[in-house]
Protein backbone atom coordinates (compact mmCIF):
# COMPACT_ATOMS: atom_id res chain seq x y z
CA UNK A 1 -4.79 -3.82 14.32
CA UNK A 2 -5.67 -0.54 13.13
CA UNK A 3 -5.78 -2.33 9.28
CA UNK A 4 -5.81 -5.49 8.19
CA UNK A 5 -5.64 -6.88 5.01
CA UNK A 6 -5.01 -10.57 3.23
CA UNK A 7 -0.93 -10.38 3.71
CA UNK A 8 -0.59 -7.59 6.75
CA UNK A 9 -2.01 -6.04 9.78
CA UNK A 10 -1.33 -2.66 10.73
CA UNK A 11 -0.95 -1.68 14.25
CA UNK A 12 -0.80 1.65 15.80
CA UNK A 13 2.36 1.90 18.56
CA UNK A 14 4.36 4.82 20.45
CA UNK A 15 8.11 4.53 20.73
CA UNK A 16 9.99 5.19 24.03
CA UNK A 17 10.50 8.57 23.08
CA UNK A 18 6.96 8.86 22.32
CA UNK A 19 6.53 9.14 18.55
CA UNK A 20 3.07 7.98 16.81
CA UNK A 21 4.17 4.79 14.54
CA UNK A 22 2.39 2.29 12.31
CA UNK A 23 3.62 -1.09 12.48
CA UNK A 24 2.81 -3.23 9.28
CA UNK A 25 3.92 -6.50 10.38
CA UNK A 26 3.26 -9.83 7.33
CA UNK A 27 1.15 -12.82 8.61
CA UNK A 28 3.70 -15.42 10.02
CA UNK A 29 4.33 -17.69 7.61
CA UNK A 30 2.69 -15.73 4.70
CA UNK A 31 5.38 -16.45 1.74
CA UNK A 32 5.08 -20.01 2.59
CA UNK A 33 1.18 -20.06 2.60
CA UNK A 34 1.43 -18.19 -0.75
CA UNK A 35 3.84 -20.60 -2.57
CA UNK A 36 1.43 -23.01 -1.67
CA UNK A 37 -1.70 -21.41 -2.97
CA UNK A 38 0.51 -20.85 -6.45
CA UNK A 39 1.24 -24.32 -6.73
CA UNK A 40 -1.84 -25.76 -5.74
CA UNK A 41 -3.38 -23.22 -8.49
CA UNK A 42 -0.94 -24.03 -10.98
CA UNK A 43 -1.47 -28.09 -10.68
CA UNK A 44 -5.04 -27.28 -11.40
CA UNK A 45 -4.35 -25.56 -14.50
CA UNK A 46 -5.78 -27.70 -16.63
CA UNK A 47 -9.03 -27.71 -15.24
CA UNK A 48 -9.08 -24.34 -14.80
CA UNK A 49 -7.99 -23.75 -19.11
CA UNK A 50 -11.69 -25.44 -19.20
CA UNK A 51 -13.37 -23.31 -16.87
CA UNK A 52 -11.78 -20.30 -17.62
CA UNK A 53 -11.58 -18.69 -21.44
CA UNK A 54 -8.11 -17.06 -20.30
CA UNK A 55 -5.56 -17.01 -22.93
CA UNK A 56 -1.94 -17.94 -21.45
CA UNK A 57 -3.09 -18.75 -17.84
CA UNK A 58 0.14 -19.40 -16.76
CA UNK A 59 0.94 -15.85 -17.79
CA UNK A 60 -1.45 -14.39 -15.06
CA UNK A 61 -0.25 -16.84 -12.58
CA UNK A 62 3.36 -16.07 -13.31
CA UNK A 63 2.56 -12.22 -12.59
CA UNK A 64 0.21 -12.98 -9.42
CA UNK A 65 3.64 -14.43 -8.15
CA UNK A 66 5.47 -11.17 -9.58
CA UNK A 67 3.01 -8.84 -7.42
CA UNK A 68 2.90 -11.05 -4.52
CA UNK A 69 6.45 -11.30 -3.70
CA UNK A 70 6.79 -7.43 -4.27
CA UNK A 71 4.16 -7.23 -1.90
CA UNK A 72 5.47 -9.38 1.01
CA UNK A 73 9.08 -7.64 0.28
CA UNK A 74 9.52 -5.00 2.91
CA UNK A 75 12.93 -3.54 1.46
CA UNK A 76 10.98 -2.76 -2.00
CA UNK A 77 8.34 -0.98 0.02
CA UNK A 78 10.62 0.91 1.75
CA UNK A 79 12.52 2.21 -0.77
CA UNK A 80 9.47 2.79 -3.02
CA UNK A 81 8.68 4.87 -0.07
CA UNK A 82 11.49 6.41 -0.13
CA UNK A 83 10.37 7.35 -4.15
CA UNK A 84 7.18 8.96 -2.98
CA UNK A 85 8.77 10.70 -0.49
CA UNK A 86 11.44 12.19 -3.08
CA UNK A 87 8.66 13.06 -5.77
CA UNK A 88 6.53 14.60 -3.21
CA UNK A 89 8.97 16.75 -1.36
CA UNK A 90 8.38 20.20 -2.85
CA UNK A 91 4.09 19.27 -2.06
CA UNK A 92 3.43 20.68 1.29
CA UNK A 93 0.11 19.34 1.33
CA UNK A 94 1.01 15.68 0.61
CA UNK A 95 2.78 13.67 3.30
CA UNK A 96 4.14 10.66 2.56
CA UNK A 97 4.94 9.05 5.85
CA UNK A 98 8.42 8.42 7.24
CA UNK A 99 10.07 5.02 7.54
CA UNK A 100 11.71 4.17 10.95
CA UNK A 101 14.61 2.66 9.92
CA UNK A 102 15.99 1.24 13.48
CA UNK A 103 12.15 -0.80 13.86
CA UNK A 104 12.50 -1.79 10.50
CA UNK A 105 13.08 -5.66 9.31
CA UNK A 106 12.47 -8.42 7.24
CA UNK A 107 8.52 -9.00 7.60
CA UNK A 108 7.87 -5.55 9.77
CA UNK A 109 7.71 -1.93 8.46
CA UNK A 110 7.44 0.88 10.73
CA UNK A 111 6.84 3.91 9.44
CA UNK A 112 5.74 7.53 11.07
CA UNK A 113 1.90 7.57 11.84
CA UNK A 114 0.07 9.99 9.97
CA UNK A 115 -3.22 11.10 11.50
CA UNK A 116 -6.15 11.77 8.87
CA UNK A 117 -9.65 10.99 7.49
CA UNK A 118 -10.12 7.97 5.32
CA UNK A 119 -10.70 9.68 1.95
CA UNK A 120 -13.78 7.06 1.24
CA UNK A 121 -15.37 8.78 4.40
CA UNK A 122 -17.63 11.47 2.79
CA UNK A 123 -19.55 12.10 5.74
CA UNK A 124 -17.16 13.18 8.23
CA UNK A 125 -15.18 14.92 5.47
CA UNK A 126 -17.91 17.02 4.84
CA UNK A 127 -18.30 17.60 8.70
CA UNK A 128 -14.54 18.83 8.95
CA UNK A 129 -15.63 21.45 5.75
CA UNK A 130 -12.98 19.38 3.48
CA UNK A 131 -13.64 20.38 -0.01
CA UNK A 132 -14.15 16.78 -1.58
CA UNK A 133 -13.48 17.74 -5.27
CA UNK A 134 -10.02 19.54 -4.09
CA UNK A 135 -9.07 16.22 -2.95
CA UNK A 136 -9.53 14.21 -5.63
CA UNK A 137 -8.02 17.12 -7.82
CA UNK A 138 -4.86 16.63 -5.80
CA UNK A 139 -4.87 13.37 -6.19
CA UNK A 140 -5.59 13.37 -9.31
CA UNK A 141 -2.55 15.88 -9.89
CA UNK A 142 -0.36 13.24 -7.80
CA UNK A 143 -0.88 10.79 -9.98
CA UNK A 144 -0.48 12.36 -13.26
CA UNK A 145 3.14 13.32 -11.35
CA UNK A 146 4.30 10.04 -10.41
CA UNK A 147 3.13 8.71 -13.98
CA UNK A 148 4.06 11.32 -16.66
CA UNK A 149 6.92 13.30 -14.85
CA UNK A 150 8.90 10.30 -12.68
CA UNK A 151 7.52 7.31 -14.51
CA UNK A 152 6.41 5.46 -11.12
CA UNK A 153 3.15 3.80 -10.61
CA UNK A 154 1.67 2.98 -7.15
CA UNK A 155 -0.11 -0.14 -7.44
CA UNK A 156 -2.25 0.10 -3.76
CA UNK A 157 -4.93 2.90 -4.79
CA UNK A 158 -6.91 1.55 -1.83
CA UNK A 159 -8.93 3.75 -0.12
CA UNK A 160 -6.83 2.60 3.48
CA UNK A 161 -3.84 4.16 1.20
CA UNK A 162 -5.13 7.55 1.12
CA UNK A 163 -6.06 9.67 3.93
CA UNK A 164 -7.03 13.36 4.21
CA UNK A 165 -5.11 15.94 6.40
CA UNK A 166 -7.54 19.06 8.17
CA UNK A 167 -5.80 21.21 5.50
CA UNK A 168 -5.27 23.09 3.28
């Protein structure tokens, strides 16, 4: 894998006609593991209301399940990619990468792979002569667009989210 996090791995690929994808393919088994977990946490409640000064416990468990199943659901993502893709359209120097529809299903997304620096990596950003501060302007600027012109909200501002083109 290229990424991996506690749900997905990411893995670089090349089609047969030879065009860069990322594969995001969900741990076998993951929506099974996490009902599980939620149940398992939930029969503990009680110890945990003793442990933990949380008002309305279940309330936070109830959305962990929310977030979780939007994050193991691969038709959300895709149209929520579809969103950013929309909102960012008339932003030449934002690219939202492309989903490939005919590799696409149930747990795997494939989507265009988008070369770039991870925008946590000062160092070599500096060495390429990126100007730091007009990145986080821009996404800055993004932001404000999804939230106070379209209303949207992405929820993964991860660094392995974000990375930064040779520019401008």
């Amino acid at each position: 894998p290229i990424a991996a996090a506690s749900l997905a791995q990411v893995h670089r690929a090349t089609t047969l006609d030879g065009r860069a994808i990322a594969v995001k393919v969900l741990y076998p088994n993951i929506e099974i593991l996490i009902r599980r977990d939620l149940a398992v946490l939930r029969s503990i409640l009680p110890v945990l209301r003793r442990l933990i000064v949380v008002s309305r416990l279940e309330r936070v468990l109830d959305q962990l399940a929310v977030m979780l199943a939007h994050e193991t659901d691969y038709a959300n993502e895709r149209k929520n990619i579809a969103r950013m893709r929309e909102i960012f359209a008339a932003k030449p120097n934002v690219i939202v990468p492309d989903v490939v529809a005919e590799l696409t299903a149930g747990p795997v997304l494939t989507m265009s792979y988008e070369e770039g620096t991870k925008i946590t990596d000062f160092p070599r950003l500096r060495a390429q002569e990126i100007d730091t501060e007009a990145v986080a302007r821009l996404l800055v600027e993004c932001y404000f667009q999804m939230l106070l012109e379209h209303r949207v909200f992405h929820a993964g501002p991860h660094p392995g989210n974000f990375l930064v083109g040779a520019g401008p």
